[in-house]
C-alpha atoms as a PDB file:
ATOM      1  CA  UNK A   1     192.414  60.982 146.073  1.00  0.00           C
ATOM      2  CA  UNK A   2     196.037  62.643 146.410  1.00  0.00           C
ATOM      3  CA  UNK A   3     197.652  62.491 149.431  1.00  0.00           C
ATOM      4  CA  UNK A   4     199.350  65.670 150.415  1.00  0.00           C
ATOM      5  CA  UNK A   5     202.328  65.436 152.997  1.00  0.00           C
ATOM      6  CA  UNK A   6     204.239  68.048 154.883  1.00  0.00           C
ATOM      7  CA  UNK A   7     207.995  66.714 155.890  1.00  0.00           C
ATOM      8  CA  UNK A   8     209.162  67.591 159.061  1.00  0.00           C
ATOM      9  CA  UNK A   9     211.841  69.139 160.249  1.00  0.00           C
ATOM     10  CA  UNK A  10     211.931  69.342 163.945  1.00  0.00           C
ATOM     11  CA  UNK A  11     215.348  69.532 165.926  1.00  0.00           C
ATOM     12  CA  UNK A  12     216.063  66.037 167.840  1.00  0.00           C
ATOM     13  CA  UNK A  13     214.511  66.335 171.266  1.00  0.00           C
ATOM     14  CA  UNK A  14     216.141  64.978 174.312  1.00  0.00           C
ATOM     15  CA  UNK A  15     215.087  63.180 177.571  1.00  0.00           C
ATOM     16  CA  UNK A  16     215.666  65.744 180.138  1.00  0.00           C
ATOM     17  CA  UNK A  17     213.685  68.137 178.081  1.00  0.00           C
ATOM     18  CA  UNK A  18     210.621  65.166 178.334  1.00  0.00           C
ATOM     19  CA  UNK A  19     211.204  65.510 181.843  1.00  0.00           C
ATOM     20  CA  UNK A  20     210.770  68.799 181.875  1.00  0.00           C
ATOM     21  CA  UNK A  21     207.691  69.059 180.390  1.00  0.00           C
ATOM     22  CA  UNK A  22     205.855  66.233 182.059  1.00  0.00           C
ATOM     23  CA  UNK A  23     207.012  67.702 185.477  1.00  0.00           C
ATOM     24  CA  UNK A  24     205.282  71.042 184.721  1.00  0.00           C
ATOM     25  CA  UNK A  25     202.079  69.338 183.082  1.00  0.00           C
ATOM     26  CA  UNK A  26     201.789  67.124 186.169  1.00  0.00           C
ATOM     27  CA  UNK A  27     201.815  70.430 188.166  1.00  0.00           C
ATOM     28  CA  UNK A  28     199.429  72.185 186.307  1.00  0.00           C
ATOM     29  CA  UNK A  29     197.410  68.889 186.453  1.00  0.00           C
ATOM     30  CA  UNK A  30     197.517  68.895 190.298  1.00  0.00           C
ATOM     31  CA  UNK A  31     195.922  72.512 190.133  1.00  0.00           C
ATOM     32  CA  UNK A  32     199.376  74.797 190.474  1.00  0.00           C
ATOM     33  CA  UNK A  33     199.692  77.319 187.709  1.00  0.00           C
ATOM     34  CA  UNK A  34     203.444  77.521 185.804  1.00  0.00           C
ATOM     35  CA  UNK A  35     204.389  80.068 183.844  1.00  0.00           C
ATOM     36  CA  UNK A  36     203.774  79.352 180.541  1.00  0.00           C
ATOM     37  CA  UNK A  37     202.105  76.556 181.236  1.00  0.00           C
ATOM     38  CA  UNK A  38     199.366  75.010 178.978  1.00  0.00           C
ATOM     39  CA  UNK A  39     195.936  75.137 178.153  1.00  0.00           C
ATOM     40  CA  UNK A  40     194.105  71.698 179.387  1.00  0.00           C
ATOM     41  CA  UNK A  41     190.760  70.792 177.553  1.00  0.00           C
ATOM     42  CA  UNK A  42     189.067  67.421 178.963  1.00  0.00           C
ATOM     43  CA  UNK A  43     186.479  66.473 176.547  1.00  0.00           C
ATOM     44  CA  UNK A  44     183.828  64.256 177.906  1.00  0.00           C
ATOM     45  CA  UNK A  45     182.336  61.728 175.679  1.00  0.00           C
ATOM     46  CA  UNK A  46     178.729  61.560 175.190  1.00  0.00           C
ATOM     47  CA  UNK A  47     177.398  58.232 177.363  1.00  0.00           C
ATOM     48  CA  UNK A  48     181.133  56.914 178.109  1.00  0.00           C
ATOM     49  CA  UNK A  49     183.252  57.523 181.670  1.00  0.00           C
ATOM     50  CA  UNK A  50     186.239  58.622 179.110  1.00  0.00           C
ATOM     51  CA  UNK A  51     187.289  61.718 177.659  1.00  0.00           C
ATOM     52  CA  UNK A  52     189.395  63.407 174.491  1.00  0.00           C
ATOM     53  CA  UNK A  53     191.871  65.861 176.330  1.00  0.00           C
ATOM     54  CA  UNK A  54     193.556  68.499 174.166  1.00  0.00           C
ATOM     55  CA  UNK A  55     196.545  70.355 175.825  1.00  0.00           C
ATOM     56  CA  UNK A  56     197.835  73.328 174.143  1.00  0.00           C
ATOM     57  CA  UNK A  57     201.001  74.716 174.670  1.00  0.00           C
ATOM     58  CA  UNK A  58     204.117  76.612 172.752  1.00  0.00           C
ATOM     59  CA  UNK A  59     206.437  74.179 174.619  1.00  0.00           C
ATOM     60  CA  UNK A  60     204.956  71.512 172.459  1.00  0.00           C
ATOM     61  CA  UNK A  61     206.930  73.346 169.719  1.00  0.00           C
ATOM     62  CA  UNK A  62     209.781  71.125 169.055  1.00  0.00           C
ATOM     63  CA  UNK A  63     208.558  67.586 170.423  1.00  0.00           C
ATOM     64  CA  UNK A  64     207.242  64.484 167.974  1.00  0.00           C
ATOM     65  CA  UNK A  65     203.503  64.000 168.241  1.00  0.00           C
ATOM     66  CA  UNK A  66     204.083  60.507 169.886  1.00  0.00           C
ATOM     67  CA  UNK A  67     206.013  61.992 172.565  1.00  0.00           C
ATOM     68  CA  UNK A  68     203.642  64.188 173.309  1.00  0.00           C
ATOM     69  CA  UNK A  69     200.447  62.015 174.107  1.00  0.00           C
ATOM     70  CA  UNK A  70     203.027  60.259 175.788  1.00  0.00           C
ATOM     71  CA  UNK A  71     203.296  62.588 177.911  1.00  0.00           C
ATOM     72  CA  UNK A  72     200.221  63.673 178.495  1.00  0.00           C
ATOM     73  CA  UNK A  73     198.895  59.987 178.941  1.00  0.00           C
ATOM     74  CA  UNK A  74     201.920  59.545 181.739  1.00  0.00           C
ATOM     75  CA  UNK A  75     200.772  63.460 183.687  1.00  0.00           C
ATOM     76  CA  UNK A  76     197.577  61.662 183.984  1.00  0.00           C
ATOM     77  CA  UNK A  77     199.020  58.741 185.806  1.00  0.00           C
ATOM     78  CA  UNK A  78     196.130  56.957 187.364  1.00  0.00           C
ATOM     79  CA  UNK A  79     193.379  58.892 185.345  1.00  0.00           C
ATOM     80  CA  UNK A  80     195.187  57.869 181.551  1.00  0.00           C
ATOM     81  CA  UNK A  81     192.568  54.523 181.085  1.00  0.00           C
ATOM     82  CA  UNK A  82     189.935  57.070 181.153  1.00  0.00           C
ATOM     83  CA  UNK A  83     191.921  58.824 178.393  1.00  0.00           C
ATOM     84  CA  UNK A  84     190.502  57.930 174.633  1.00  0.00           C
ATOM     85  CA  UNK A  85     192.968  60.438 173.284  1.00  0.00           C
ATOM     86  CA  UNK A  86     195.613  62.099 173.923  1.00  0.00           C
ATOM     87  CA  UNK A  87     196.667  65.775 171.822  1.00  0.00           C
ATOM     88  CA  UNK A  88     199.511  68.406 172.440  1.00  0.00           C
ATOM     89  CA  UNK A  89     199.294  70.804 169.928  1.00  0.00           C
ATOM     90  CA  UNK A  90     200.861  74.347 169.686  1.00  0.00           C
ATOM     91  CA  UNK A  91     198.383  77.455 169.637  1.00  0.00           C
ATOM     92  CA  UNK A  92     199.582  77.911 165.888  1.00  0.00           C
ATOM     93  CA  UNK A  93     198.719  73.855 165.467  1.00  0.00           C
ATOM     94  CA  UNK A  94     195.763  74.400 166.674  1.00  0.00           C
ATOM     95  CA  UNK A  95     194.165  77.334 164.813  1.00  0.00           C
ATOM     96  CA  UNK A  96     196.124  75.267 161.691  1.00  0.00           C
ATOM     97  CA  UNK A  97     193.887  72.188 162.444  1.00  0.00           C
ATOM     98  CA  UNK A  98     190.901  73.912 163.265  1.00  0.00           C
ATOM     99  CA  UNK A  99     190.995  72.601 166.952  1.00  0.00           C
ATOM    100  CA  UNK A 100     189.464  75.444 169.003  1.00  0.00           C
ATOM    101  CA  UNK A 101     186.642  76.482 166.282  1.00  0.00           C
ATOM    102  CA  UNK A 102     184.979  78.753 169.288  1.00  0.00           C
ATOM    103  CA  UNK A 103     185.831  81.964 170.005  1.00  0.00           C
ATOM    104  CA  UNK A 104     184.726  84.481 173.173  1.00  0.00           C
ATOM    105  CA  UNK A 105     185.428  88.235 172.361  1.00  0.00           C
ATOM    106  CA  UNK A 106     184.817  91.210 174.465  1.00  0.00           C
ATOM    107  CA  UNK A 107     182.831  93.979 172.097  1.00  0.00           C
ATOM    108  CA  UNK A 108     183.165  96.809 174.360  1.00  0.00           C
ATOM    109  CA  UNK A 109     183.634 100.436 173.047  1.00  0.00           C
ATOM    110  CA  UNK A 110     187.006 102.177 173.168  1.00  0.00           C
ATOM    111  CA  UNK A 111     186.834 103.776 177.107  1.00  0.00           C
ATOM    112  CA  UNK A 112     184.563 101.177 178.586  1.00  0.00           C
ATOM    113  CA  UNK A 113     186.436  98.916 179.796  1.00  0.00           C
ATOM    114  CA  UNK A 114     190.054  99.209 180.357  1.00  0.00           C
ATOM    115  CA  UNK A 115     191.840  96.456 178.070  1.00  0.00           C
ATOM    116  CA  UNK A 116     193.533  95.587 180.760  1.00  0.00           C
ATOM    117  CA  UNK A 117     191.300  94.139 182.436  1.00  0.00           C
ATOM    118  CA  UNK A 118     189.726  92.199 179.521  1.00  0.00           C
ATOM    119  CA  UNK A 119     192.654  90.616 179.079  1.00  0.00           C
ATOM    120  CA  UNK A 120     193.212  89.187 182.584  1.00  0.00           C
ATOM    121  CA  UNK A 121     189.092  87.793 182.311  1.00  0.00           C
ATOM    122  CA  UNK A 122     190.330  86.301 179.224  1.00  0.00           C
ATOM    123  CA  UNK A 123     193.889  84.676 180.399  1.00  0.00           C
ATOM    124  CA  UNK A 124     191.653  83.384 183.387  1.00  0.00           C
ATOM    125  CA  UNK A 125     189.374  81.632 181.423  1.00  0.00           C
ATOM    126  CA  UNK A 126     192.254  80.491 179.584  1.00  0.00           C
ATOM    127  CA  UNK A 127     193.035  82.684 177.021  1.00  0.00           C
ATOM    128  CA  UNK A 128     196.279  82.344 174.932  1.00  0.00           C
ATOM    129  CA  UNK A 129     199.059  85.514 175.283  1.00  0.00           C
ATOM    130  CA  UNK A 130     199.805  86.021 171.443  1.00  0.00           C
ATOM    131  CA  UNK A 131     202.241  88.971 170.244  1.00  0.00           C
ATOM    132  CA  UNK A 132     201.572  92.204 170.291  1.00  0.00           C
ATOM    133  CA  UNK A 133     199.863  91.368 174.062  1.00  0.00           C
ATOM    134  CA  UNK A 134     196.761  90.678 172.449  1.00  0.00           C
ATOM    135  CA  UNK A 135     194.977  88.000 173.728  1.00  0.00           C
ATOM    136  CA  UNK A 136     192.496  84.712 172.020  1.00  0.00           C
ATOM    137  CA  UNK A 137     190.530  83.035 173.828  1.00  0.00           C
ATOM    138  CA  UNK A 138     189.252  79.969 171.925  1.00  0.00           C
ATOM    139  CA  UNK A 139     187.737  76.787 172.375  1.00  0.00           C
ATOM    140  CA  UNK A 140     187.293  73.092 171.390  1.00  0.00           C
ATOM    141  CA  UNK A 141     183.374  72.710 172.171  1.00  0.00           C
ATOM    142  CA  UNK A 142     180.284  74.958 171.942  1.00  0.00           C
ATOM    143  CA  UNK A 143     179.492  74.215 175.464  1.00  0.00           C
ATOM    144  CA  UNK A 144     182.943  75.251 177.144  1.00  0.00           C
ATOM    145  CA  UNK A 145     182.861  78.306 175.281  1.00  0.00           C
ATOM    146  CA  UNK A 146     179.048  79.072 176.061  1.00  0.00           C
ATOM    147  CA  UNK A 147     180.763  78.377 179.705  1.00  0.00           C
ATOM    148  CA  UNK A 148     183.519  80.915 179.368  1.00  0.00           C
ATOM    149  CA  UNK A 149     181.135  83.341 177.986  1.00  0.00           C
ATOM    150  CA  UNK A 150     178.882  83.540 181.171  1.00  0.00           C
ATOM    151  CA  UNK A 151     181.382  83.351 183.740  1.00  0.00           C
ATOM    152  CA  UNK A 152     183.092  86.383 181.373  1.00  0.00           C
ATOM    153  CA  UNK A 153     179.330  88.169 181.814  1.00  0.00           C
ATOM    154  CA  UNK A 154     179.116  87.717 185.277  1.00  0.00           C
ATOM    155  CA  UNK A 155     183.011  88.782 185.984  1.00  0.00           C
ATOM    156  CA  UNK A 156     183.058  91.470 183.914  1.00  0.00           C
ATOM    157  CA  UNK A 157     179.442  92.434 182.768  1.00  0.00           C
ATOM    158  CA  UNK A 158     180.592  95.922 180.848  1.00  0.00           C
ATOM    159  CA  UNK A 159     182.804  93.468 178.661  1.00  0.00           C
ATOM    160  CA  UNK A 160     179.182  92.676 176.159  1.00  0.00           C
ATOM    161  CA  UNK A 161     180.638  89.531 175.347  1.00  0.00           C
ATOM    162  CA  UNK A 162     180.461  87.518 172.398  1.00  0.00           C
ATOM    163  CA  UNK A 163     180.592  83.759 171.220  1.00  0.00           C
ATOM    164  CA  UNK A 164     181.228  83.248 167.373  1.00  0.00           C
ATOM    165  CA  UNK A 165     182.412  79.733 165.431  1.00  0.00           C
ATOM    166  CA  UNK A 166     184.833  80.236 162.961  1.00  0.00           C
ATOM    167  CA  UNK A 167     184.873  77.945 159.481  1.00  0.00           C
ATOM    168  CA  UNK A 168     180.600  78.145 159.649  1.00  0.00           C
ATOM    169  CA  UNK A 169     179.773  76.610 156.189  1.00  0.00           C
ATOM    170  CA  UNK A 170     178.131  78.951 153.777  1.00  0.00           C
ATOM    171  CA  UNK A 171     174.689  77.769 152.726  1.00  0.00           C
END
């Protein structure tokens, strides 16, 4: 089997910049929104107390993998031994790597619903800004996103929601 390898070539990253980013995960931890801030997924594993937790955020952009579960492992502080792993990824990384294979999108008709306030629904349920202004909202499991889709139903019910699963094999 060949193995295929793609050679980095990511800028060196300083400490203050470490800093940085662990002081504004910590924050968003502790339940204070940043700007810009990430995307936190905790991941429950079935019959264990511990959990996968996926944080996804452009500010991941330029940091080596290693420093960022570090990071993430040290925002959790007392919370990291329930922790099985640990994965910053960027929004691009993550469609890449298939991470967030569950998608929520609003199917209402042009004059409906102002876009506007789709959008917001979507950022609050943690929806990723992309350009243009357009707006994904994706997820890691089939249950968060069946989550996001009724709390989306009940917040804004013109929306007509939808839940799809990209990469579905073809039988």
């Amino acid at each position: 089997m060949p193995v295929i390898r793609l050679t980095p070539t990511a800028p060196a990253f300083r400490r203050e910049q470490r800093q940085t980013l662990l002081d504004q995960l910590s924050r968003e931890l502790a339940g204070q929104a940043t700007e810009k801030g990430p995307v936190v997924f905790e991941i429950p594993l079935d019959r264990t107390d511990k959990m996968d937790v996926l944080v996804v955020w452009e500010a991941w952009k330029d940091v080596p993998s290693e420093i960022r579960s570090d990071v993430i492992l040290e925002a959790y502080k007392d919370k990291k031994d329930t922790i099985s792993q640990a994965l910053g990824v960027t929004y691009h990384e993550a469609n890449d790597q298939n991470l967030l294979p569950y998608a929520v999108l609003p199917m209402a008709r042009r004059g409906e619903v102002d876009p506007e306030t789709l959008k917001a629904a979507m950022l609050k349920q943690g929806g990723f800004t992309l350009e243009g202004g357009k707006v994904d909202l994706r997820f890691p499991t089939r249950t968060m996103a069946q989550e996001a889709h009724r709390r989306l139903c009940d917040d804004v019910p013109k929306g007509y929601w939808s839940m799809v699963e990209s990469g579905d094999a073809i039988s």
